[in-house]
Structure formats: structure tokens, C-alpha cells
N, C-alpha and C. Protein backbone atom coordinates (compact mmCIF):
# COMPACT_ATOMS: atom_id res chain seq x y z
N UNK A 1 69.95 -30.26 55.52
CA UNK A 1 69.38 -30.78 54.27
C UNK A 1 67.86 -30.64 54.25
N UNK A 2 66.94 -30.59 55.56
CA UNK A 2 65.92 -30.98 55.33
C UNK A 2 65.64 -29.79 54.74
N UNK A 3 65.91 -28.29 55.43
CA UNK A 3 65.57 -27.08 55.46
C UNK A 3 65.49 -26.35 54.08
N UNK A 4 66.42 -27.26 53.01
CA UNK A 4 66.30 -26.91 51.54
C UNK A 4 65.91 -27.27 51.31
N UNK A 5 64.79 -28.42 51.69
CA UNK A 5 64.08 -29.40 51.02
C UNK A 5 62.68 -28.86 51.23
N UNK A 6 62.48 -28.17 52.03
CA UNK A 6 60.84 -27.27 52.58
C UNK A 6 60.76 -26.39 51.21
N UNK A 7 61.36 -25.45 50.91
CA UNK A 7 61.61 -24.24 49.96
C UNK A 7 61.23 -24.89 48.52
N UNK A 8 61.84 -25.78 48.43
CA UNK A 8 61.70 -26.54 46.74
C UNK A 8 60.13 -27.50 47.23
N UNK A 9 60.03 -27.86 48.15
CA UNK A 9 58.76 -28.47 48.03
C UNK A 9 57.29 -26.94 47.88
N UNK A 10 57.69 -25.85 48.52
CA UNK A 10 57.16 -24.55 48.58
C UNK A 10 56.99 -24.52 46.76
N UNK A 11 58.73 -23.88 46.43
CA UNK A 11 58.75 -23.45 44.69
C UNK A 11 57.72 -24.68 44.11
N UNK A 12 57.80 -25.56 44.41
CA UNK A 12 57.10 -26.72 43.16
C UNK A 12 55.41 -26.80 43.28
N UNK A 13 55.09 -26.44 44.43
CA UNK A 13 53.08 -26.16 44.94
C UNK A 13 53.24 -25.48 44.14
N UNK A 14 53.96 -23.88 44.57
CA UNK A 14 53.32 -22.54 43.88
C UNK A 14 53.38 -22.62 42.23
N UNK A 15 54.53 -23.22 41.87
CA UNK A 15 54.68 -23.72 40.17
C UNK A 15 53.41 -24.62 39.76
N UNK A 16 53.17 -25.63 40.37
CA UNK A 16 51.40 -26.28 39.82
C UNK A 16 50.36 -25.92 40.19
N UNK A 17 49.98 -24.28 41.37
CA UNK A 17 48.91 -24.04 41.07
C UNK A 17 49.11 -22.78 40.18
N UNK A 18 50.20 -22.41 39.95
CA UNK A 18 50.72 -21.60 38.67
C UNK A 18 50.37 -22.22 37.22
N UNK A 19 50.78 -23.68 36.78
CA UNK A 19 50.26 -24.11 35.90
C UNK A 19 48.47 -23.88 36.11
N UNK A 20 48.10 -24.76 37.10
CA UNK A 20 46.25 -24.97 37.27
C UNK A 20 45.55 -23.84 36.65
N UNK A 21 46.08 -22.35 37.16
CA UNK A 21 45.89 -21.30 36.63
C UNK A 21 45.59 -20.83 35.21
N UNK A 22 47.12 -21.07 34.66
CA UNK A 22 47.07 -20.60 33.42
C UNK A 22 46.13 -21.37 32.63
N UNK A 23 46.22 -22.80 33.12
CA UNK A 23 45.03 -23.63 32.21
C UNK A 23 43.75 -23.29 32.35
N UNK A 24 43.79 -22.95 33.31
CA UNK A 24 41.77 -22.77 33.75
C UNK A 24 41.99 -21.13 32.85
N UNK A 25 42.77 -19.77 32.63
CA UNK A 25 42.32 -18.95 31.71
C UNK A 25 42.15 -19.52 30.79
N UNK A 26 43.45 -19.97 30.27
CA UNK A 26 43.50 -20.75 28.71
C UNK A 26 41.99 -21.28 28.17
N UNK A 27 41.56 -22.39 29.22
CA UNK A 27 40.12 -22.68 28.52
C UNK A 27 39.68 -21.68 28.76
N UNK A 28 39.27 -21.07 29.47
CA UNK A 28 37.99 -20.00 29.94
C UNK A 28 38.13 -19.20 28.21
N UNK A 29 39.27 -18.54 28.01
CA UNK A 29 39.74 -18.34 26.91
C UNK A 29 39.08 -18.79 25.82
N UNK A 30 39.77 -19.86 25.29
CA UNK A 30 39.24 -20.46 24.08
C UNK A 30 38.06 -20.72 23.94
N UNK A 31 37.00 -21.14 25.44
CA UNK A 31 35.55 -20.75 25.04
C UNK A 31 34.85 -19.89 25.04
N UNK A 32 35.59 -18.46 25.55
CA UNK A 32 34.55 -17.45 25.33
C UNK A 32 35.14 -16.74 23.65
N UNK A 33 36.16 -17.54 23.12
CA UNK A 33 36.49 -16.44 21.84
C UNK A 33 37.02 -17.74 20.82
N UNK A 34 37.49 -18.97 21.40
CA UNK A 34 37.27 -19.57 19.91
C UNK A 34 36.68 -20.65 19.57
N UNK A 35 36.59 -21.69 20.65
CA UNK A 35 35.80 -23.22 20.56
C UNK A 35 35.02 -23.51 21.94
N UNK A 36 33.72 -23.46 21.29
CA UNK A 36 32.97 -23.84 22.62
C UNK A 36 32.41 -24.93 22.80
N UNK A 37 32.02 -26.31 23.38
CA UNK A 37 31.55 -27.27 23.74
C UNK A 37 29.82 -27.32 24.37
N UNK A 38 29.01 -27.18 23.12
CA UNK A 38 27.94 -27.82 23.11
C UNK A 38 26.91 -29.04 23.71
N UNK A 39 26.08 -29.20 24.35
CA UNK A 39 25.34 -30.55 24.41
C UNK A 39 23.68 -30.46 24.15
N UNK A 40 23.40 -31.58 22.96
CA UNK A 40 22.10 -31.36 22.38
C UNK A 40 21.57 -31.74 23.33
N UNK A 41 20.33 -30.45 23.18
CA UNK A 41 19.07 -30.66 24.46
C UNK A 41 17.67 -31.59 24.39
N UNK A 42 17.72 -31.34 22.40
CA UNK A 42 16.72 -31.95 22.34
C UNK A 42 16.85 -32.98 20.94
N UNK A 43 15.43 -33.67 20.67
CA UNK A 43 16.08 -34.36 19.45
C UNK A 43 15.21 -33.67 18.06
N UNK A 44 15.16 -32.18 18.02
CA UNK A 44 15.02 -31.90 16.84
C UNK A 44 16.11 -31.75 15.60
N UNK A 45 17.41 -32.00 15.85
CA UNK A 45 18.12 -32.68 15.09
C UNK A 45 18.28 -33.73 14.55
N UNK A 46 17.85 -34.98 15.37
CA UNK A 46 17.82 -35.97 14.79
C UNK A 46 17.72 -36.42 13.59
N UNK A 47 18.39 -37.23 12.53
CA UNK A 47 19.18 -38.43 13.15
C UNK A 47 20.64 -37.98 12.74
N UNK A 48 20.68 -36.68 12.69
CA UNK A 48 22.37 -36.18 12.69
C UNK A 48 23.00 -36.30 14.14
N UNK A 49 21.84 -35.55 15.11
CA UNK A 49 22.39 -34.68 16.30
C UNK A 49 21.25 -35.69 17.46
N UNK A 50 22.23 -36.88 18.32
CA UNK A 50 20.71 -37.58 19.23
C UNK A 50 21.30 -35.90 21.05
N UNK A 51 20.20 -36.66 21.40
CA UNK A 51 19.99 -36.12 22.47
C UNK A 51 21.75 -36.35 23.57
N UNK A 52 21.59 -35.48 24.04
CA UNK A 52 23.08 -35.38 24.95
C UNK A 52 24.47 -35.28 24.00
N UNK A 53 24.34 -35.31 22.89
CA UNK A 53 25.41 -35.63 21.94
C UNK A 53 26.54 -34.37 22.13
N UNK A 54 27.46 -34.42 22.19
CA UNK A 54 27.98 -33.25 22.34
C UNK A 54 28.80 -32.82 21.44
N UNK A 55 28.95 -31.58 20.84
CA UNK A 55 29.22 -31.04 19.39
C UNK A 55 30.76 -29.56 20.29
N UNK A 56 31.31 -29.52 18.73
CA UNK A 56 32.55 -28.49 19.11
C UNK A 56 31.68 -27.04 18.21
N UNK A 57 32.11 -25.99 18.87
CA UNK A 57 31.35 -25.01 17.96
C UNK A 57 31.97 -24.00 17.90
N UNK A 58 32.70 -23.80 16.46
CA UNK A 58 33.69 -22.67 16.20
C UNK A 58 33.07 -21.35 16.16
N UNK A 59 33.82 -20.52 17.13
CA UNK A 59 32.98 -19.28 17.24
C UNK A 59 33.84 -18.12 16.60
N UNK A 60 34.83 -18.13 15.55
CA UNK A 60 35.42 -17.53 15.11
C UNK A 60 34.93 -16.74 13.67
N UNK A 61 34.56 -18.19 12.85
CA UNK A 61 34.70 -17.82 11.66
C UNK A 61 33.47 -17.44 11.26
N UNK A 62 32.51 -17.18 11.29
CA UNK A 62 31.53 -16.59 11.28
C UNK A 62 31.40 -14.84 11.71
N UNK A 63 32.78 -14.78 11.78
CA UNK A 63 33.00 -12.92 11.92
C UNK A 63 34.02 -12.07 11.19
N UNK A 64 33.90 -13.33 9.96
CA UNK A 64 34.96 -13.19 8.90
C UNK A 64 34.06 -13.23 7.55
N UNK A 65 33.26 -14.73 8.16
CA UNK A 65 32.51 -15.10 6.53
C UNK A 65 30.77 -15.40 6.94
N UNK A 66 30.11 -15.32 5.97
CA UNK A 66 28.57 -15.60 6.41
C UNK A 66 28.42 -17.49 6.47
N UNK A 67 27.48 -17.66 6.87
CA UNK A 67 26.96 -18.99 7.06
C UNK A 67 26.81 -19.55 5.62
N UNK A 68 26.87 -20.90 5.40
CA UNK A 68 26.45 -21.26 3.94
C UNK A 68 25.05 -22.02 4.45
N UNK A 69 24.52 -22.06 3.26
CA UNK A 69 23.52 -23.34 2.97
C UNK A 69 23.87 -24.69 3.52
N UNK A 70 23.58 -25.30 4.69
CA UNK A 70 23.56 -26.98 5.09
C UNK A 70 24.53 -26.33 6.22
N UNK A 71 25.17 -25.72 6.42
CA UNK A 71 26.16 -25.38 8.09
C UNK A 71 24.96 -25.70 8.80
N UNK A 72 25.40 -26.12 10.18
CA UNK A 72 24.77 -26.69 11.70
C UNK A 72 25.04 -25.32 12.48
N UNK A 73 24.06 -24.94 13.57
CA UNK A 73 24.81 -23.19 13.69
C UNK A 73 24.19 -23.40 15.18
N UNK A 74 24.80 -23.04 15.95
CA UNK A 74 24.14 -22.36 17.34
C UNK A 74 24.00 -20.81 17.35
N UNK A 75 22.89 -20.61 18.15
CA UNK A 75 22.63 -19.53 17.93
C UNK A 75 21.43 -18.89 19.12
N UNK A 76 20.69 -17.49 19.38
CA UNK A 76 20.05 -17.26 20.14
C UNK A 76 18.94 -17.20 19.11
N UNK A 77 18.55 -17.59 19.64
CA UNK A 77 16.89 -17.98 18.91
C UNK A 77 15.79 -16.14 18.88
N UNK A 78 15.15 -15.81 18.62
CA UNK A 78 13.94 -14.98 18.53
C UNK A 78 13.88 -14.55 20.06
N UNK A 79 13.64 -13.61 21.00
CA UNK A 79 12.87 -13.51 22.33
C UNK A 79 11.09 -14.12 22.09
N UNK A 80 11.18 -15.14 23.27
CA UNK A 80 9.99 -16.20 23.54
C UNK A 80 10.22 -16.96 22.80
N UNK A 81 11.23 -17.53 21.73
CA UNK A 81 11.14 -18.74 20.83
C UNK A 81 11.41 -19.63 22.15
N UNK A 82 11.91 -19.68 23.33
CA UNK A 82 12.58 -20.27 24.03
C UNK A 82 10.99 -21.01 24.76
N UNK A 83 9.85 -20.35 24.45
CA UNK A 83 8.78 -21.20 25.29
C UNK A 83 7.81 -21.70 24.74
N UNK A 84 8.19 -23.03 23.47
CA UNK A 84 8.13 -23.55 22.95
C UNK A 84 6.57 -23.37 22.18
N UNK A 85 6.70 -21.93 21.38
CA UNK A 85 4.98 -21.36 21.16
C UNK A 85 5.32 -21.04 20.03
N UNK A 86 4.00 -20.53 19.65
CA UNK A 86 4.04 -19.61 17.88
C UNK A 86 4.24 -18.29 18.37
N UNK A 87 5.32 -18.11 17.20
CA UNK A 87 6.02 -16.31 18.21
C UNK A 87 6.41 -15.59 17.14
N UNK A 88 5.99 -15.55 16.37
CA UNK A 88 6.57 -14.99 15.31
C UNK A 88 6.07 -13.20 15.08
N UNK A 89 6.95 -13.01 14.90
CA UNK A 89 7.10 -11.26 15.17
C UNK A 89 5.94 -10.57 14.00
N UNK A 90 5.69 -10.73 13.49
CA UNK A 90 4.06 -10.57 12.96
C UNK A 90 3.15 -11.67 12.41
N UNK A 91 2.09 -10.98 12.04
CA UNK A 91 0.81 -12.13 12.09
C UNK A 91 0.85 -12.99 10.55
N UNK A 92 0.85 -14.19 11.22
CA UNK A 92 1.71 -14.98 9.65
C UNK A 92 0.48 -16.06 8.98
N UNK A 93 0.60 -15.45 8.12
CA UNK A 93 -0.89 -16.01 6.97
C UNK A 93 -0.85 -17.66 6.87
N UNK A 94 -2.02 -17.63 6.96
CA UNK A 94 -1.97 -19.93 6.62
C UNK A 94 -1.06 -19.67 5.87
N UNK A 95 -0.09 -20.84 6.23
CA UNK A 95 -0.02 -21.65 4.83
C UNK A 95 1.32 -21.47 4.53
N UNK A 96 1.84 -19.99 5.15
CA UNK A 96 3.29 -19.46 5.12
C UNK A 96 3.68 -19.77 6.37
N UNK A 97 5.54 -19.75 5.95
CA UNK A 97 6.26 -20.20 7.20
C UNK A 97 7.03 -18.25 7.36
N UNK A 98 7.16 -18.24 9.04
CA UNK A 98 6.80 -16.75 9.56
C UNK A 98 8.05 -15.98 9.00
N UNK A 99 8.11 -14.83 8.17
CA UNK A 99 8.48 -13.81 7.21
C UNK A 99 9.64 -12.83 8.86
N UNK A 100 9.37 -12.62 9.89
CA UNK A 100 10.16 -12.04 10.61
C UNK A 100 9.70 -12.37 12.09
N UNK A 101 10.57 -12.33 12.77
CA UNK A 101 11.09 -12.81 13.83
C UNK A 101 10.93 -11.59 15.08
N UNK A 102 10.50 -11.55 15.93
CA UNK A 102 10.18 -11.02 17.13
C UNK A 102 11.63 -10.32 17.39
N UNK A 103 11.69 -8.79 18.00
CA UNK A 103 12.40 -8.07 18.52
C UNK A 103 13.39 -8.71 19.18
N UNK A 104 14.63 -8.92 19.64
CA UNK A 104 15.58 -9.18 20.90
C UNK A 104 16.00 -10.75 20.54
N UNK A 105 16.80 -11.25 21.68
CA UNK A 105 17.12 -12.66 21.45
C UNK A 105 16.72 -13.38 22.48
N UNK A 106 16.74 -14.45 22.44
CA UNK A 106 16.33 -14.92 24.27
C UNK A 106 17.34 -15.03 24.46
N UNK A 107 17.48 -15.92 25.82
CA UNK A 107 19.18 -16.47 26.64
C UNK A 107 19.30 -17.50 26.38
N UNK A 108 18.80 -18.39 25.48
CA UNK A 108 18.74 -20.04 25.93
C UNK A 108 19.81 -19.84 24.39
N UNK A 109 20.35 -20.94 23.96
CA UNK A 109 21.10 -21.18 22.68
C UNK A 109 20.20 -22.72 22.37
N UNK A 110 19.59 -22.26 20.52
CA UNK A 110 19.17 -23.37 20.02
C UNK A 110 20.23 -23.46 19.05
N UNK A 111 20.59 -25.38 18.54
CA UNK A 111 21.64 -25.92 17.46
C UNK A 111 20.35 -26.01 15.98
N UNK A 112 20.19 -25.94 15.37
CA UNK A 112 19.40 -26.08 14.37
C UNK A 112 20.21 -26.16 12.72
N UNK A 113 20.40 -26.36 11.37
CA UNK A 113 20.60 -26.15 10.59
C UNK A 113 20.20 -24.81 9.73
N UNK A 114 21.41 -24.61 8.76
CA UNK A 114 20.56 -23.29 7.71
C UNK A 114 20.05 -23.75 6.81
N UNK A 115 18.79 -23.11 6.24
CA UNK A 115 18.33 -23.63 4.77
C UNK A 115 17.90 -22.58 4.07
N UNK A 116 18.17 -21.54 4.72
CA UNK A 116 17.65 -20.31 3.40
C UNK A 116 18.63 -18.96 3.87
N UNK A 117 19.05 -18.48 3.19
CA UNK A 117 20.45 -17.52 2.93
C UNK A 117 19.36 -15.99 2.94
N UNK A 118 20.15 -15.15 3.02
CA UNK A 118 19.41 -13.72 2.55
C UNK A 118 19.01 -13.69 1.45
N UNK A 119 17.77 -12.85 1.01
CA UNK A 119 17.29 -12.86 -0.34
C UNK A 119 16.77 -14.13 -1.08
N UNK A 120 16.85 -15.93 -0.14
CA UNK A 120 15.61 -16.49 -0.99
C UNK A 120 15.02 -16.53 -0.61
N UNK A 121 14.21 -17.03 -2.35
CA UNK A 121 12.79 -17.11 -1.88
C UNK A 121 12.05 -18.32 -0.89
N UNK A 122 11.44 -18.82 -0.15
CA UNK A 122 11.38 -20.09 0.20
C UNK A 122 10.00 -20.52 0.95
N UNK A 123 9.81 -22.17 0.29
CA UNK A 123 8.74 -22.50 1.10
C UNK A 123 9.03 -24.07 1.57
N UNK A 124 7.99 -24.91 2.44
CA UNK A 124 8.08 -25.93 2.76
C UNK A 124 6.71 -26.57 2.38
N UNK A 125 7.17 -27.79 1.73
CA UNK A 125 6.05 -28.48 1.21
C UNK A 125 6.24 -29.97 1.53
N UNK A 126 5.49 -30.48 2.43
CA UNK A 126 5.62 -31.94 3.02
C UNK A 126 6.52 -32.40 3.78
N UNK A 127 7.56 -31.28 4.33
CA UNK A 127 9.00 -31.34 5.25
C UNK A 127 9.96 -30.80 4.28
N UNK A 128 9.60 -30.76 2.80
CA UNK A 128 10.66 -30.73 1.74
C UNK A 128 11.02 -29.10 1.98
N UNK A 129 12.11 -28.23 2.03
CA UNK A 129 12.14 -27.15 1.52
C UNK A 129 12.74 -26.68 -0.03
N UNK A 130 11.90 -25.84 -0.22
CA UNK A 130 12.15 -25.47 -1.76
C UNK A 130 12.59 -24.11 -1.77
N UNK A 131 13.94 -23.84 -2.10
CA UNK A 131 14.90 -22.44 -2.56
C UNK A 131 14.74 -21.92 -3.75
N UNK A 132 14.07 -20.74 -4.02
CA UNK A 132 13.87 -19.98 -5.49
C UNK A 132 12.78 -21.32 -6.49
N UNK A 133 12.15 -22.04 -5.61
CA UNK A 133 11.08 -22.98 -6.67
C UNK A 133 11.89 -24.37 -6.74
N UNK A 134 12.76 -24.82 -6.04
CA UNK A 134 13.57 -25.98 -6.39
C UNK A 134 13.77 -26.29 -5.17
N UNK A 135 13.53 -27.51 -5.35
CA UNK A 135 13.52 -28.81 -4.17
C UNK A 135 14.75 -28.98 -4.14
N UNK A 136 14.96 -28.69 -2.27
CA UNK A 136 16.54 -29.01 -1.91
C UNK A 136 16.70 -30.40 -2.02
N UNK A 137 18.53 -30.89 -2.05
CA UNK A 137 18.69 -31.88 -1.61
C UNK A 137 19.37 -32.49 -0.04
N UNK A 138 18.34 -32.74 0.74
CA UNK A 138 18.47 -33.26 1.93
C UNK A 138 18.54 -34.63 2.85
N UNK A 139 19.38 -35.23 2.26
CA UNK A 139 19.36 -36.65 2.76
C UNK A 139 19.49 -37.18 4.18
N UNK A 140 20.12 -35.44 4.82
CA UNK A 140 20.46 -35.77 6.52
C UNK A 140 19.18 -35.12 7.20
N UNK A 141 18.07 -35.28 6.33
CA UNK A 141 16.85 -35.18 7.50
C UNK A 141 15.44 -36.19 7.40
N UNK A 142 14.98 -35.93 8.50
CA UNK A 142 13.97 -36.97 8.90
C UNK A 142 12.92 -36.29 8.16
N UNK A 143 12.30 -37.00 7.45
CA UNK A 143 10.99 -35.91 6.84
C UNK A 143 9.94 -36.05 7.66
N UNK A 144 8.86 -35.62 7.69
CA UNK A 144 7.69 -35.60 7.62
C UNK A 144 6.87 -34.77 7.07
N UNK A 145 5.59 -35.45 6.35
CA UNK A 145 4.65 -34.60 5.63
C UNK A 145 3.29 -34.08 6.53
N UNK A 146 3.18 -34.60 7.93
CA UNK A 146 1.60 -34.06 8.35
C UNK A 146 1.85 -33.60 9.50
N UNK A 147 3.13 -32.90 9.88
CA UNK A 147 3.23 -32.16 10.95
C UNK A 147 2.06 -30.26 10.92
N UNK A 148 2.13 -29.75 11.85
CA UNK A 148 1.56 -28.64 11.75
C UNK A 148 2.16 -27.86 10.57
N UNK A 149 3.33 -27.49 11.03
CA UNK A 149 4.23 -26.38 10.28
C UNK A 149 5.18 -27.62 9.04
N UNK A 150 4.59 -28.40 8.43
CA UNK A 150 5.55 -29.67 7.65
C UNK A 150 4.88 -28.74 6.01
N UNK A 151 3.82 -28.12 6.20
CA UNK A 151 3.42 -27.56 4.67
C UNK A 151 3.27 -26.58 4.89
N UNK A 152 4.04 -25.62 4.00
CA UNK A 152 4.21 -23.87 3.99
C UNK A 152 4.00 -23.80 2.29
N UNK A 153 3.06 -24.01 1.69
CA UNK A 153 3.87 -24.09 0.46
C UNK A 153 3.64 -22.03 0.13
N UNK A 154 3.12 -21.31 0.76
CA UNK A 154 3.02 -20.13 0.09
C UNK A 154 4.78 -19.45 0.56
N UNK A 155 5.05 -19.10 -0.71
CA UNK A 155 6.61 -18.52 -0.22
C UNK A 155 6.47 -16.89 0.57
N UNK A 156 7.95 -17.35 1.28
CA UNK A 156 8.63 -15.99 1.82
C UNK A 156 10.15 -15.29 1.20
N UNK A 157 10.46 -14.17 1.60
CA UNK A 157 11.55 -14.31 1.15
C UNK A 157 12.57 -13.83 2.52
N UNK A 158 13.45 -14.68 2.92
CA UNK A 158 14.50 -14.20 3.81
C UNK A 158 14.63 -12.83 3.35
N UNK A 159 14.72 -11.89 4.68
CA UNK A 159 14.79 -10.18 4.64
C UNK A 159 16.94 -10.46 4.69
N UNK A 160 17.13 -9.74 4.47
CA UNK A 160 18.38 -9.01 4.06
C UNK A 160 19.42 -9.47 5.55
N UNK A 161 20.27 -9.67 5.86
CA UNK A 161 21.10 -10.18 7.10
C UNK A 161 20.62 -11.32 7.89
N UNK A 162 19.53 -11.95 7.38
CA UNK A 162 18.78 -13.11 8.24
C UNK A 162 19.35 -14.48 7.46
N UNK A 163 18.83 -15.77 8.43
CA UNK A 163 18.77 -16.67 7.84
C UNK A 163 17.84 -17.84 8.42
N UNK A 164 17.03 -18.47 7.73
CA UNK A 164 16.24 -19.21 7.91
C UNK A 164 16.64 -20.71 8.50
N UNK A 165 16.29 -21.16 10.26
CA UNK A 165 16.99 -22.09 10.32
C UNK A 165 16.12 -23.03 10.21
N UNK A 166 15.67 -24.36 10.60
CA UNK A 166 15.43 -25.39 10.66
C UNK A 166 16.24 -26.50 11.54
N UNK A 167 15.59 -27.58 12.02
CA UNK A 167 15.78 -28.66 12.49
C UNK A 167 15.71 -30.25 11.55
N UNK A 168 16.96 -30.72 11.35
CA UNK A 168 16.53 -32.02 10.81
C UNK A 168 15.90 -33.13 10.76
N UNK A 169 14.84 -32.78 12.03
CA UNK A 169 13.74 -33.69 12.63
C UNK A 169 12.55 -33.22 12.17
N UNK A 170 12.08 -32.92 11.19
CA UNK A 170 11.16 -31.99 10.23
C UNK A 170 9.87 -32.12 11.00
N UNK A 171 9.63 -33.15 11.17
CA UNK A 171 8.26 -32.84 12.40
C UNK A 171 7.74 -32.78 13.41
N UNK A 172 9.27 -32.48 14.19
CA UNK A 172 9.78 -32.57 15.98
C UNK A 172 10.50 -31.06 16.03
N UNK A 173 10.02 -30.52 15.36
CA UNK A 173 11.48 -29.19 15.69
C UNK A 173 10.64 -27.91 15.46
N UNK A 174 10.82 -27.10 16.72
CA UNK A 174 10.05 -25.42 16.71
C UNK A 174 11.24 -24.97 16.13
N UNK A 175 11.23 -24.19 14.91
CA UNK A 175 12.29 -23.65 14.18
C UNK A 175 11.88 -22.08 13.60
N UNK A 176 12.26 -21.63 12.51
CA UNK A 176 12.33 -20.13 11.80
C UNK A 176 10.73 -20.60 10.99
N UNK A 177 9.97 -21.86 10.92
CA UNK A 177 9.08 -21.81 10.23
C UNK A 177 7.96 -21.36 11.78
N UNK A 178 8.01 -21.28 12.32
CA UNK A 178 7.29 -20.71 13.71
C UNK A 178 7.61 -19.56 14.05
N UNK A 179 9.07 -19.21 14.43
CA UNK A 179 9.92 -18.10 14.67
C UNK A 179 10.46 -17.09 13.95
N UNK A 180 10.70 -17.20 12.81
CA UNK A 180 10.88 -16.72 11.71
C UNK A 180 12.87 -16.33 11.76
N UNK A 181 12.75 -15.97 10.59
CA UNK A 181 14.61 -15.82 10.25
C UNK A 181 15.56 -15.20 11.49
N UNK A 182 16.68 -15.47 11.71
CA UNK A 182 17.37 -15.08 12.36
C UNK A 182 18.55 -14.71 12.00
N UNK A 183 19.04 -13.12 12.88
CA UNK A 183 19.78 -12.37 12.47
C UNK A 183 22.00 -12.34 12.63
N UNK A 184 22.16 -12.53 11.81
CA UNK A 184 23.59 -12.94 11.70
C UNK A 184 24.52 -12.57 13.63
N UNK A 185 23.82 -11.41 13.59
CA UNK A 185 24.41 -10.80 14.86
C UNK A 185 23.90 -12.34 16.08
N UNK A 186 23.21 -12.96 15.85
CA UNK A 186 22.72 -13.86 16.87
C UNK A 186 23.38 -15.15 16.90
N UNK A 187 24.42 -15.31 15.64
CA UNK A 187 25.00 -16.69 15.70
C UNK A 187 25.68 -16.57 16.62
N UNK A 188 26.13 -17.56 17.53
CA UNK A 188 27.27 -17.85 18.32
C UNK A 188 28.61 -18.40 17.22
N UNK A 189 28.17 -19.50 16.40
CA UNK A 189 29.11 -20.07 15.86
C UNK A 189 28.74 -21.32 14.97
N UNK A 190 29.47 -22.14 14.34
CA UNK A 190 29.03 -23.34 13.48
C UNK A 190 29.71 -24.72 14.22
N UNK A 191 28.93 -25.20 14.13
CA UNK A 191 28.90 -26.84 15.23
C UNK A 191 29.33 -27.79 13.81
N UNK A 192 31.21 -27.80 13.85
CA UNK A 192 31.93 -28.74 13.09
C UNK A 192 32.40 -29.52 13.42
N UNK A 193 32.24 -30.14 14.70
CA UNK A 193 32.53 -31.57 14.93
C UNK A 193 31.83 -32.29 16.18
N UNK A 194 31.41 -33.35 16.16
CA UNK A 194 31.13 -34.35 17.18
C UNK A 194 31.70 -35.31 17.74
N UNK A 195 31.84 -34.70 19.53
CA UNK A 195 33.45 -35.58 20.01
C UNK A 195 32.80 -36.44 21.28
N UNK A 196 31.07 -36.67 20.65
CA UNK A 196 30.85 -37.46 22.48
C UNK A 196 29.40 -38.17 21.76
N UNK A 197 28.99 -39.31 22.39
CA UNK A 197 29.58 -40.06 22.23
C UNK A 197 30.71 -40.71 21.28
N UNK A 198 31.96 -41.58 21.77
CA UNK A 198 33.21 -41.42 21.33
C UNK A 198 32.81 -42.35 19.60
N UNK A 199 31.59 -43.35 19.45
CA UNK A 199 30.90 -44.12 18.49
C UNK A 199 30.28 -43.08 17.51
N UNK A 200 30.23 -41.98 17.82
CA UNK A 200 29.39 -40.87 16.52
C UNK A 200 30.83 -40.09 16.91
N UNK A 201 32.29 -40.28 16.90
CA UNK A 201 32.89 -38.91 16.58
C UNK A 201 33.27 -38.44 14.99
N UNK A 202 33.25 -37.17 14.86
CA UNK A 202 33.16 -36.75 13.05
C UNK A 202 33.02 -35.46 12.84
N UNK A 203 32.46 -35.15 11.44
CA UNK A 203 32.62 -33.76 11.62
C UNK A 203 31.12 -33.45 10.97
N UNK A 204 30.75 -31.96 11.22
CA UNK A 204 29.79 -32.06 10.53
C UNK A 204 29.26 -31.31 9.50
């Protein structure tokens, strides 16, 4: 009896590190091609996104459909946006927020919001941004009016496949008004839900 009892204790290891397996592809899986797990680094999101918060980020649909206006997006930022400077891929006149964005991507992934689509026109005046001459409506951000980059009022216009991001911490956040627009090919994905802490879970 014992001697059949070695074999089935054998079959039943090799069967759960057979399961362990398939699970560890499975995720590996689903985060390199459909849901990846986020954690905010910093608090230029705020008071949507606090620090450590951790967000789900669909990396699918964004290779179907473009980003809208107000989506939350991860993404690779500009090359050097990552060292927290003015980098903007040409020389950007007072007063305007930067028209194009430096060659390449970096490695780091920034979460930021969209606020300007291809083809508008756009400026920032006191934290406010204004699309084609009209004051958005933004209730999920922190304003401020006397940051450096908080008044752009001379417009730009998003170039053609870009999109203009921003931070909802309007006068805590190195964004596309420093860096300038960023290119669709650079999204990772859109950050639609918040599952940590378990007191902010939702969608966004």
C-alpha cells in the first residue's frame, strides 16, 4: 500500500507545480498584452490619483480606438522628460506651453491625464485649459494660478497623432506644457480603475 501511495503523492507535486506554472504565464500574460498594475509615483495627480495609489491599466484598447478628452493614460513620456527639466524639443516662446516634444521616449512610464486631442488649438490660463478658445470643464483638478508653467495663454496647436497631457495637480506636475505633446505610439494604455487603497476603489 505504501508503494502506491509514493507515485500519487509524486502525480499530485508535479500537478501543483504544473498549476504554479500555468498561473505565473497566465499573469506574465495578461500584463504584458492586456491589464497591467500601476503604482502612483508621485502626487501630480492629485486629488484623483494620491501617492502609492495603485491603478489597473488597460493596454488593449487603445490599438483599436484613440484616447478621448479626460482619459487617465500611462505612457512614455518625451526622452529627458524623465529628469525633471524644461525639455522641450524646440525653443518655446514665453508665454506658450511647448508645441513638440523631443525625439525618442524615455524608460520611466508617467500616469498623467489628456486635455488636448490632435488638431486643437490650446492654451493655459491660470491652471485653466482652454480648447479652440473655450474654457474646459474640470472639476477633478487642483488649480493653481502662479505656478511657472500655470499661464500659457499664447496658443498651440496639437501636431497631427499627438496628444497633450497634463497632471491634475496643476501646479505640482512637469507635463506636455514643459515637454510638449505626446505621440499615440507611446501610450501604454488607459488607467480605468483604482483597486488599492481598498477606501478609494472605483473607476476612473
Amino acid at each position: 500500500m505504501a508503494s502506491a501511495a509514493k507515485p500519487k503523492k509524486q502525480n499530485s507535486l508535479v500537478e501543483l507545480v504544473g498549476i504554479v506554472v500555468v498561473a505565473l504565464i497566465l499573469a506574465l500574460g495578461i500584463q504584458a498584452f492586456l491589464v497591467k498594475p500601476f503604482r502612483i509615483p508621485s502626487g501630480s495627480m492629485e486629488p484623483t490619483l494620491q501617492i502609492n495609489q495603485r491603478v489597473l491599466v488597460d493596454r488593449v484598447s487603445y490599438r483599436f480606438t484613440n484616447p478621448s478628452r479626460n482619459d487617465v493614460v500611462v505612457f512614455h513620456p518625451p526622452k529627458g522628460a524623465e529628469r525633471d527639466s524644461e525639455n522641450c524639443g524646440v525653443e518655446q516662446p514665453p508665454g506658450q506651453a511647448c508645441p513638440s516634444p523631443t525625439p525618442g521616449e524615455a524608460d520611466t512610464n508617467f500616469i498623467k491625464r489628456v486635455v488636448g486631442l490632435p488638431g486643437d488649438r490650446l492654451k493655459v490660463i491660470q491652471g485653466d485649459v482652454y480648447i479652440n478658445g473655450k474654457k474646459q470643464n474640470e472639476p477633478f483638478i487642483r488649480p493653481s494660478a502662479d505656478c511657472e508653467f500655470c499661464d500659457l495663454p499664447r496658443e498651440i496647436t496639437v501636431p497631427p497623432g499627438k496628444y497633450f497631457m497634463m497632471g491634475d495637480n496643476r501646479g505640482f506636475s512637469q507635463d506636455s506644457r514643459v515637454w510638449g505633446p505626446v505621440p499615440k505610439g507611446a501610450l501604454i494604455g488607459h488607467a480605468f480603475l483604482t483597486y488599492w487603497p481598498p477606501k478609494r476603489i472605483g473607476t476612473l
